[in-house]
N, C-alpha and C. Protein backbone atom coordinates (compact mmCIF):
# COMPACT_ATOMS: atom_id res chain seq x y z
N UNK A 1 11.28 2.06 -19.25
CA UNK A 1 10.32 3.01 -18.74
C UNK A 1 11.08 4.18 -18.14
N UNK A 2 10.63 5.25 -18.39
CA UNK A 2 11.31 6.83 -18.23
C UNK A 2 10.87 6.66 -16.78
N UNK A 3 12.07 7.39 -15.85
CA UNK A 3 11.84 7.80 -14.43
C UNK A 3 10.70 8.54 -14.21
N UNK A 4 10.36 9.62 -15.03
CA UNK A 4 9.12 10.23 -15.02
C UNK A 4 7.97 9.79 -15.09
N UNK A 5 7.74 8.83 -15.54
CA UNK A 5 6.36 7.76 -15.68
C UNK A 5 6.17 6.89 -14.63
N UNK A 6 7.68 6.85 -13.83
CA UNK A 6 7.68 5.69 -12.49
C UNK A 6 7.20 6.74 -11.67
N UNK A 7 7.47 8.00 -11.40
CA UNK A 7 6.96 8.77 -10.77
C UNK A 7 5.52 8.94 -10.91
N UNK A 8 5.32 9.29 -12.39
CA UNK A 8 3.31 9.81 -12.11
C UNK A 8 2.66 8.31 -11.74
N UNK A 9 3.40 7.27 -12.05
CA UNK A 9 2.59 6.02 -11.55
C UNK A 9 2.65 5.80 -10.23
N UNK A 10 3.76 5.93 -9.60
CA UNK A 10 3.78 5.40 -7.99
C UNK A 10 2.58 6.69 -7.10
N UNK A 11 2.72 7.77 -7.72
CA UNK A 11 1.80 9.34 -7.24
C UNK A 11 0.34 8.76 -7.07
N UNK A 12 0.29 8.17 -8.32
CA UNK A 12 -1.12 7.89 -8.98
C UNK A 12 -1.85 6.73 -8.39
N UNK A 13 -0.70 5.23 -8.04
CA UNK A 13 -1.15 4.16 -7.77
C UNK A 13 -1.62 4.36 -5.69
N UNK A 14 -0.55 5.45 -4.79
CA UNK A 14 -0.40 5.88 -3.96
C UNK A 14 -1.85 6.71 -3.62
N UNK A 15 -2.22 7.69 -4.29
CA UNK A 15 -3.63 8.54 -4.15
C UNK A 15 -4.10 7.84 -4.16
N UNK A 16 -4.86 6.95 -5.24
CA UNK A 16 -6.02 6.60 -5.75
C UNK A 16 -6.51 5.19 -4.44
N UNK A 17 -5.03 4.91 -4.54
CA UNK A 17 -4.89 4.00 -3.29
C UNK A 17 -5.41 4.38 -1.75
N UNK A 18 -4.87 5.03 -1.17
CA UNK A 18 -5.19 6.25 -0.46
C UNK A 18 -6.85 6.41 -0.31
N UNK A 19 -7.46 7.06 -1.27
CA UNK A 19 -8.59 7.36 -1.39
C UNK A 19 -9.72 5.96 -1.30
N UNK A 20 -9.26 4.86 -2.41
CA UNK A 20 -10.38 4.06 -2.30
C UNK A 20 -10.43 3.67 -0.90
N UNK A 21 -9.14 3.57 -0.39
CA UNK A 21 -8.56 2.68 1.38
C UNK A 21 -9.53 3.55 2.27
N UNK A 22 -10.22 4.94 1.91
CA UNK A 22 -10.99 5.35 3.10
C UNK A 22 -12.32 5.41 2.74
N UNK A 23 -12.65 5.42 1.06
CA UNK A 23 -14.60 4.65 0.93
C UNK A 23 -14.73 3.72 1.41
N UNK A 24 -13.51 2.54 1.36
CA UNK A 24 -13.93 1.26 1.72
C UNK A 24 -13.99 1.49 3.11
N UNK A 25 -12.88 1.75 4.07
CA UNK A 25 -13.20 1.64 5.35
C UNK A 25 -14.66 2.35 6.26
N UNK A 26 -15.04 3.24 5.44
CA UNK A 26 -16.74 3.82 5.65
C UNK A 26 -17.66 2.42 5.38
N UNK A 27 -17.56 1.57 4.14
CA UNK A 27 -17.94 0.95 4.03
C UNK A 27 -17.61 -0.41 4.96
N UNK A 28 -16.54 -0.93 5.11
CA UNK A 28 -16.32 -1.93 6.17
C UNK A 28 -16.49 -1.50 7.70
N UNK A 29 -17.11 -0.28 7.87
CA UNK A 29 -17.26 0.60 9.52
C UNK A 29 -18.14 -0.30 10.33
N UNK A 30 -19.01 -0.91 9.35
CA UNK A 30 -20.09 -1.75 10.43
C UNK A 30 -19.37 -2.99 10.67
N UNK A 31 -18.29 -3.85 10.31
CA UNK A 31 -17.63 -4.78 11.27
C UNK A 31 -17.32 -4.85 12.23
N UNK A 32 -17.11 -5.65 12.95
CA UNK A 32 -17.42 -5.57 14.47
C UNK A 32 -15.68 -5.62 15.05
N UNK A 33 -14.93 -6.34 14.04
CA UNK A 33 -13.38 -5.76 14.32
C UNK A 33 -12.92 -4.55 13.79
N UNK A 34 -12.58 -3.40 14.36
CA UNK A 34 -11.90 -2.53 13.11
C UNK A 34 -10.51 -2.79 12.34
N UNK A 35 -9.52 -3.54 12.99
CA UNK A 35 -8.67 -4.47 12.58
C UNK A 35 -8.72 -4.99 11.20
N UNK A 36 -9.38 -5.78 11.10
CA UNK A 36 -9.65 -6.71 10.30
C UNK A 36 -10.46 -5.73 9.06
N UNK A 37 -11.40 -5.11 9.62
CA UNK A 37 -11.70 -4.16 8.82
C UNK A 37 -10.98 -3.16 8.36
N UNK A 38 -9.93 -2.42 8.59
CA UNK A 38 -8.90 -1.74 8.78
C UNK A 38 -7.97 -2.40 7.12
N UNK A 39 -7.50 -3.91 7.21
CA UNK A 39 -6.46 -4.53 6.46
C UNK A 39 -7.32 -5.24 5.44
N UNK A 40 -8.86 -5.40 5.77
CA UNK A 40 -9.67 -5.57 4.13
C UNK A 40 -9.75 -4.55 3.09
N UNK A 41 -9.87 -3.32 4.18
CA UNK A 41 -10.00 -1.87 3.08
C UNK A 41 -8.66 -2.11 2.68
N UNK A 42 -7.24 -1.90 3.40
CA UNK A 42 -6.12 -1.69 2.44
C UNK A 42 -5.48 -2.26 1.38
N UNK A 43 -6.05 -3.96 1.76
CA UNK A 43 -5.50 -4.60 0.70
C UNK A 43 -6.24 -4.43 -0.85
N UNK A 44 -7.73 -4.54 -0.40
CA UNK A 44 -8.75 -4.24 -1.84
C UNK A 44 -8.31 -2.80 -2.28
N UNK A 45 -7.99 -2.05 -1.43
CA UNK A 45 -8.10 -0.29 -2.20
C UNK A 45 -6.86 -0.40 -3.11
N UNK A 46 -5.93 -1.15 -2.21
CA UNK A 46 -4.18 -0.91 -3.39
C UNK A 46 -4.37 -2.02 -4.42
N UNK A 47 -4.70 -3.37 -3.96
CA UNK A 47 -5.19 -4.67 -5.22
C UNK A 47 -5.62 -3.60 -6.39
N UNK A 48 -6.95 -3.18 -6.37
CA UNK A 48 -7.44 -2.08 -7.55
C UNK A 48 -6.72 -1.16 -7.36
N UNK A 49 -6.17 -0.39 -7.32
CA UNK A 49 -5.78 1.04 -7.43
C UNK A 49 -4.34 0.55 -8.03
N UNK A 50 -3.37 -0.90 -8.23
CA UNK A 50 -2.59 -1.11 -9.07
C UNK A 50 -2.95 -1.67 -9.87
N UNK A 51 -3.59 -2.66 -9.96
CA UNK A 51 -4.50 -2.87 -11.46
C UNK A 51 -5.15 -1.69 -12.23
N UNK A 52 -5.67 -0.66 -12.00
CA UNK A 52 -5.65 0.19 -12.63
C UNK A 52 -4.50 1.24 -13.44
N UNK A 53 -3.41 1.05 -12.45
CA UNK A 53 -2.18 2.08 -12.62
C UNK A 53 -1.59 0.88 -13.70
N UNK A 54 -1.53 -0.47 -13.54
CA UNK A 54 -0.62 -1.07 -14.29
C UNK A 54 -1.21 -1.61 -15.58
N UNK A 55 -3.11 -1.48 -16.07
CA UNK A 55 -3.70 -0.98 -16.60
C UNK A 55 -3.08 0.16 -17.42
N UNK A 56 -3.49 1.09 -16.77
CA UNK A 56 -3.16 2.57 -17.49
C UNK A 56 -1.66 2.73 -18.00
N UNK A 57 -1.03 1.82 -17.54
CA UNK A 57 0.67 2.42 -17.82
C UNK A 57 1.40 0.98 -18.48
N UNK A 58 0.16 0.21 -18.63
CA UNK A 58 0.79 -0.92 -19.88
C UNK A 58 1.48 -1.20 -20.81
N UNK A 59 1.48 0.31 -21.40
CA UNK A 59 2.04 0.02 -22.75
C UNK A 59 3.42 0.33 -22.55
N UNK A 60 3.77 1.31 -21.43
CA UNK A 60 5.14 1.85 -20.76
C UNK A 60 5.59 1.06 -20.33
N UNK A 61 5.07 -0.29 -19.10
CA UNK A 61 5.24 -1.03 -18.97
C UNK A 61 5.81 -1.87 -19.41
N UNK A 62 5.32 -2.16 -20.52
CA UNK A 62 5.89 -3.08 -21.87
C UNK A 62 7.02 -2.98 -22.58
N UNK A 63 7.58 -1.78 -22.46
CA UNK A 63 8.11 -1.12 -23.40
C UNK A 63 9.87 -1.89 -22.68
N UNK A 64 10.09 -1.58 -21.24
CA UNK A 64 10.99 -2.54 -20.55
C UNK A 64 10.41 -4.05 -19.99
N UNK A 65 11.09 -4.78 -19.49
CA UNK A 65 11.29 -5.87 -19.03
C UNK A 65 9.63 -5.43 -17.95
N UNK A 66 9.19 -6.55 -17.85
CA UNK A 66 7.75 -6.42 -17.04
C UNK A 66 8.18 -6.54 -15.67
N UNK A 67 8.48 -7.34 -14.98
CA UNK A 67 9.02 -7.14 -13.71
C UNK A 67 9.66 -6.14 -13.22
N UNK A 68 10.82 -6.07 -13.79
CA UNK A 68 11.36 -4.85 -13.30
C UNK A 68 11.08 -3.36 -13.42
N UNK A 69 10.12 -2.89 -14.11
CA UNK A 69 9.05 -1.52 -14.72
C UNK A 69 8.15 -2.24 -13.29
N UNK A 70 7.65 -2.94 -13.48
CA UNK A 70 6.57 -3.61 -12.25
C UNK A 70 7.31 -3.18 -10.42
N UNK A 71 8.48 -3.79 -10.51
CA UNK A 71 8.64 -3.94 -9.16
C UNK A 71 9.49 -2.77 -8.63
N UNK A 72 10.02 -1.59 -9.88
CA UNK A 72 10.20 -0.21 -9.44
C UNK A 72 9.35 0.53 -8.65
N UNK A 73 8.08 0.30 -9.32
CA UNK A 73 7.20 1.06 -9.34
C UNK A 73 6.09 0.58 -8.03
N UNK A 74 6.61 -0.23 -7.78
CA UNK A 74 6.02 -1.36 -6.32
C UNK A 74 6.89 -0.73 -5.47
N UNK A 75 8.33 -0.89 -5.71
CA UNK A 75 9.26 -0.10 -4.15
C UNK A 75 8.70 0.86 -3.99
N UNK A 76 9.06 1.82 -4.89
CA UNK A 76 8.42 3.54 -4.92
C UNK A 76 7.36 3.75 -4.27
N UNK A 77 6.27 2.69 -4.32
CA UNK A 77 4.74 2.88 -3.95
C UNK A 77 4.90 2.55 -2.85
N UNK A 78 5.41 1.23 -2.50
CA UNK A 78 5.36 0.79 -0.58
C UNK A 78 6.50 1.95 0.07
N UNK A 79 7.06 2.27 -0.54
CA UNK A 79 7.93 3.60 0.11
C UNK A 79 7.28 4.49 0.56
N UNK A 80 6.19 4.92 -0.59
CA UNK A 80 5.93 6.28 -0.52
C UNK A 80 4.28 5.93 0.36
N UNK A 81 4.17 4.85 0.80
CA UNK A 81 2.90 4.40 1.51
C UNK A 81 3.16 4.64 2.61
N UNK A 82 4.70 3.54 2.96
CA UNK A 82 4.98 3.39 4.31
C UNK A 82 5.29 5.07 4.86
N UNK A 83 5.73 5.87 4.31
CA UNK A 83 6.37 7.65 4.59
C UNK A 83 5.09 8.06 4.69
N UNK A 84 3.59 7.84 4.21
CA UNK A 84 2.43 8.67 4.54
C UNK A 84 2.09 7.80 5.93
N UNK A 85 2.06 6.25 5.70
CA UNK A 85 1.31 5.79 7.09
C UNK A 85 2.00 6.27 8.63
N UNK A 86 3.49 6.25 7.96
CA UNK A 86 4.47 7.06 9.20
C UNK A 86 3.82 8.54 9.89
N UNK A 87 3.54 9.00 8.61
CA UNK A 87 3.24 10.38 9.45
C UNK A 87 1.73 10.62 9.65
N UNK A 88 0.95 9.16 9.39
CA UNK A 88 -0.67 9.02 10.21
C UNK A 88 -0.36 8.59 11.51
N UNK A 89 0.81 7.60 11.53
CA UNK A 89 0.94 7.19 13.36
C UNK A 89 1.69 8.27 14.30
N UNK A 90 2.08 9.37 13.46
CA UNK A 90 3.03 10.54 14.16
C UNK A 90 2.11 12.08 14.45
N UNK A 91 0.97 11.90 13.91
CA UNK A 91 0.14 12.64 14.45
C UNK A 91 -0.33 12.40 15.63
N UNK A 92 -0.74 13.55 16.25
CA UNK A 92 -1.97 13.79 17.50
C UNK A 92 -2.93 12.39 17.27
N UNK A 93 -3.86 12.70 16.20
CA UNK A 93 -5.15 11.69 16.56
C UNK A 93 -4.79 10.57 15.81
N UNK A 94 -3.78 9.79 14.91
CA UNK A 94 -3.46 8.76 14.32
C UNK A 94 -2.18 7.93 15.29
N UNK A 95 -1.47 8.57 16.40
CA UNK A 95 -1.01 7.94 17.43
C UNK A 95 -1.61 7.70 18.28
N UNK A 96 -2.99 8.35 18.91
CA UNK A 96 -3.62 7.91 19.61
C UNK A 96 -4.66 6.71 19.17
N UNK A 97 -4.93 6.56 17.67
CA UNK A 97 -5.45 5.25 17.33
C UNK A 97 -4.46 4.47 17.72
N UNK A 98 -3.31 4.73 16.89
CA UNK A 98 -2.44 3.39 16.93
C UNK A 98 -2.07 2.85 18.05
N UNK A 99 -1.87 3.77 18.97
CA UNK A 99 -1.62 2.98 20.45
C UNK A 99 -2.95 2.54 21.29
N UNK A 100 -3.52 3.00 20.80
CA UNK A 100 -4.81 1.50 21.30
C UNK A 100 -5.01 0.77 20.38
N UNK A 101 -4.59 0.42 19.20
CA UNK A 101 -4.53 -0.39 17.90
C UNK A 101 -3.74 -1.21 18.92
N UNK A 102 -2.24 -1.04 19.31
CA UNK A 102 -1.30 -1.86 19.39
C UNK A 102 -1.10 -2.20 20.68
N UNK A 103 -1.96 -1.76 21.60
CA UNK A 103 -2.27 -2.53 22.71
C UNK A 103 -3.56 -3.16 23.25
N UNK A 104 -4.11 -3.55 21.85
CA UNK A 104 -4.96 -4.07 21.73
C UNK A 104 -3.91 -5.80 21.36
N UNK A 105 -3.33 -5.19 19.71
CA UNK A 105 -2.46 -6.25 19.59
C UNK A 105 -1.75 -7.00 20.44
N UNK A 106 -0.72 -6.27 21.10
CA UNK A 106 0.40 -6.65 22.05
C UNK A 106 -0.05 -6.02 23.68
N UNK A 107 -0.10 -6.97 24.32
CA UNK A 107 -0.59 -6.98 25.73
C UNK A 107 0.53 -6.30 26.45
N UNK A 108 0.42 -5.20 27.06
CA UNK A 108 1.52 -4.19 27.48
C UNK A 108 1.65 -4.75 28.54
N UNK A 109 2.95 -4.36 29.05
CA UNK A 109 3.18 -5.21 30.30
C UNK A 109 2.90 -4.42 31.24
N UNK A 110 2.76 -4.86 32.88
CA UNK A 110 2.04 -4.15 33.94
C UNK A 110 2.82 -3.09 33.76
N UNK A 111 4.17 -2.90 34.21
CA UNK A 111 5.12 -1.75 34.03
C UNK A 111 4.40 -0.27 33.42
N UNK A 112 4.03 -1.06 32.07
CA UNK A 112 4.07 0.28 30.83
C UNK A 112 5.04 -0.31 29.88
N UNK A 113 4.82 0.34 28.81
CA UNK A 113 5.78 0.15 27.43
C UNK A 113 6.99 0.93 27.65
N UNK A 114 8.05 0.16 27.86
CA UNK A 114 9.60 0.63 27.31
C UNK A 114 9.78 1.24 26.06
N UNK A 115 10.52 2.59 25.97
CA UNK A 115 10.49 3.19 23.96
C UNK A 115 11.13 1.76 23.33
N UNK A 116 11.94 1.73 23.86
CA UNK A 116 12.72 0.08 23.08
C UNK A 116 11.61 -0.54 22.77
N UNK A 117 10.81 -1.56 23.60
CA UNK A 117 10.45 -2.44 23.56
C UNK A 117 8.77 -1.90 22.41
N UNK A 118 7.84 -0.84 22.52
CA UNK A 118 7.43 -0.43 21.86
C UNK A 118 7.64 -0.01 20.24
N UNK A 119 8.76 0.39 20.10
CA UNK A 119 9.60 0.38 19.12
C UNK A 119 9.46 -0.74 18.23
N UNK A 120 10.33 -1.68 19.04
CA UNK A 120 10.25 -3.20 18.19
C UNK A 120 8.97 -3.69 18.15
N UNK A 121 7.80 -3.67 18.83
CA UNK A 121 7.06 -4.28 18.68
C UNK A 121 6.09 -3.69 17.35
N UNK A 122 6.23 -2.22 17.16
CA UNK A 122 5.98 -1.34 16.31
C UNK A 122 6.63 -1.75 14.41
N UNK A 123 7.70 -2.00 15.06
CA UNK A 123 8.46 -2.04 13.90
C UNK A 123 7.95 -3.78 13.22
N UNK A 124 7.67 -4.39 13.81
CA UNK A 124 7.01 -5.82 13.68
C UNK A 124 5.59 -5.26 12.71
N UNK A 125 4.70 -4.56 13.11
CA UNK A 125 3.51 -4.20 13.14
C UNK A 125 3.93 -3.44 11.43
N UNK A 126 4.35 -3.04 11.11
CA UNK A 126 4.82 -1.76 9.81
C UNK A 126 5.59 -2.73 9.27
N UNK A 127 6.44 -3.63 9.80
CA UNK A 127 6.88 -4.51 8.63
C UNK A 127 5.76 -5.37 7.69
N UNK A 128 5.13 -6.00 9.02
CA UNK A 128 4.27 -6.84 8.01
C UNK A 128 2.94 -5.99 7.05
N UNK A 129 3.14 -4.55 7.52
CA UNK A 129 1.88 -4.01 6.42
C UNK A 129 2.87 -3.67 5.28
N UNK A 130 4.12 -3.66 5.33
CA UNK A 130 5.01 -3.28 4.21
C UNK A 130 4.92 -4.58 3.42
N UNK A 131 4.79 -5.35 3.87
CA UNK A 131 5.27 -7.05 3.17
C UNK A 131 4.19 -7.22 2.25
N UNK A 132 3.12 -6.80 2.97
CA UNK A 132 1.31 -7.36 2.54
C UNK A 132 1.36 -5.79 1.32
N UNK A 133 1.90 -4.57 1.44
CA UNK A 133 1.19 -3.64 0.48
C UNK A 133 2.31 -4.11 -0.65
N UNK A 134 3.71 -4.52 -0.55
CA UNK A 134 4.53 -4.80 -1.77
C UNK A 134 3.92 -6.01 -2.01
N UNK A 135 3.72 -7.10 -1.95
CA UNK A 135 2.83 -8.13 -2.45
C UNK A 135 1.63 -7.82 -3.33
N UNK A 136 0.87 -7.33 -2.56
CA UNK A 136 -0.64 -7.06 -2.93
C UNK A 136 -0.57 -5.95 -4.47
N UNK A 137 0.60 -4.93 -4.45
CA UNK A 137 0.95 -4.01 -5.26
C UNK A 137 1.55 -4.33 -6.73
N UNK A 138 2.21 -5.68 -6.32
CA UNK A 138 2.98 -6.30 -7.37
C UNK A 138 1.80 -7.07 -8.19
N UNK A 139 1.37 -7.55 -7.30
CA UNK A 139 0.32 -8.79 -8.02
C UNK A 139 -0.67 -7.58 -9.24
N UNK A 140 -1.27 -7.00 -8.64
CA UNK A 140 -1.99 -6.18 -9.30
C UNK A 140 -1.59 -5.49 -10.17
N UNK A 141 0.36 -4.52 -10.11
CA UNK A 141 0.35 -3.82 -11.38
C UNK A 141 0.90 -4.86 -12.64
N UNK A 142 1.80 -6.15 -12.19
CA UNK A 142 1.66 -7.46 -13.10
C UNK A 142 0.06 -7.69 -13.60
N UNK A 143 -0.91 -8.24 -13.01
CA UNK A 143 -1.81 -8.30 -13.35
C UNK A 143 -2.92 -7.39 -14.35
N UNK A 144 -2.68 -5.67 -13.81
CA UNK A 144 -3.40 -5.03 -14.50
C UNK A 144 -2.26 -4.99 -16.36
N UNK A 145 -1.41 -4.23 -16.28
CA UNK A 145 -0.44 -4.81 -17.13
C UNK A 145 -0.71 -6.22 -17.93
N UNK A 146 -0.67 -6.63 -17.73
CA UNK A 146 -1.16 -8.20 -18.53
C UNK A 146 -2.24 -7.78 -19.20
N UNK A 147 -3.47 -7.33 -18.48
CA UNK A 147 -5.15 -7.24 -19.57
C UNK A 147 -5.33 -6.05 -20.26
N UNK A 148 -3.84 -5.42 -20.52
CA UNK A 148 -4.15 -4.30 -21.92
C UNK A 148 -3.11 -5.45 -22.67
N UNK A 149 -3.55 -5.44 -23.85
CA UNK A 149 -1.70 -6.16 -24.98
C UNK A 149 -2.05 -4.51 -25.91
N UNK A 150 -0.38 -4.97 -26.22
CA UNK A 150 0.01 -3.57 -26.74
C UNK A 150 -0.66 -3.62 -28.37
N UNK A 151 -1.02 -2.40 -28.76
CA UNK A 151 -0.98 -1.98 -29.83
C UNK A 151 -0.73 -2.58 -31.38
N UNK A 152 -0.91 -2.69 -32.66
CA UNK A 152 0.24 -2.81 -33.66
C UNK A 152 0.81 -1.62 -34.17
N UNK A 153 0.47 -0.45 -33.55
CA UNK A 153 1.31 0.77 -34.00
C UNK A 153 3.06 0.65 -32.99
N UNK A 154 2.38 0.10 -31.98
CA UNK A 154 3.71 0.05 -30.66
C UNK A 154 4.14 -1.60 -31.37
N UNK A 155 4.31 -2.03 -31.93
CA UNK A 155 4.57 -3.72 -32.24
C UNK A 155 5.78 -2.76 -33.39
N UNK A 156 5.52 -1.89 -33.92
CA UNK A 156 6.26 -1.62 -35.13
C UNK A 156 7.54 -1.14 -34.79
């Protein structure tokens, strides 16, 4: 698979991802956790939004080794996820979610939060959404990939 195709796919699997992750969360708004509601939208929006990409880019797919066309295109995407969610928690109004997100999570101590100790507890919090979007990303562009079979013009 051409670098250029890992690119319009990770762009593609990343938007579309992106986008369904905020119909759904309109739609999951009436739960009574936003949490929980929060990590149902992300996992369903990227689940589909790589089944579609690994769908659409099957036959490219195919063309190298399936895993590894698969799990390029999975780094690239949790890369280029984790670099947008970075700069939703580095804004004005997406740091002020997250820090009542995460002291909701983690019970701050009387003191106040240490940068250290915030930090790590942060970095805990972004690991495991990194773990859950490369999982969830893999399964799906393996999966979408699988329910096209190639061609007999591409067999030749």
């Amino acid at each position: 698979m051409k670098f250029s195709n890992v690119i319009i796919a990770t762009v593609s699997l990343v938007l579309l991802g992106f986008v369904l992750d905020a119909f759904l969360m309109f739609g999951f708004i009436s739960m009574n956790n936003d949490r929980v509601a929060d990590m149902l939208s992300f996992i369903i929006a990227f689940l589909i939004s790589a089944l579609v990409v690994g769908y659409v880019f099957a036959l490219k797919i195919q063309e190298d080794s399936r895993i590894k066309a698969t799990g390029v295109i999975d780094v690239l995407s949790t890369f280029t996820a984790l670099v947008f969610d970075s700069v939703w928690v580095c804004n004005t109004y997406g740091s002020e979610w997250f820090t009542e997100d995460f002291n909701n999570v983690f019970k701050p101590p009387s003191s106040g939060w240490t940068p250290y100790a915030y930090a790590a507890h942060a970095a805990v919090l972004v690991s495991i959404v990194v773990i859950i979007a490369f999982v969830v990303i893999f399964i799906g562009l393996y999966a979408g990939s699988m329910l096209r079979k190639s061609s007999a013009k591409t067999k030749q």
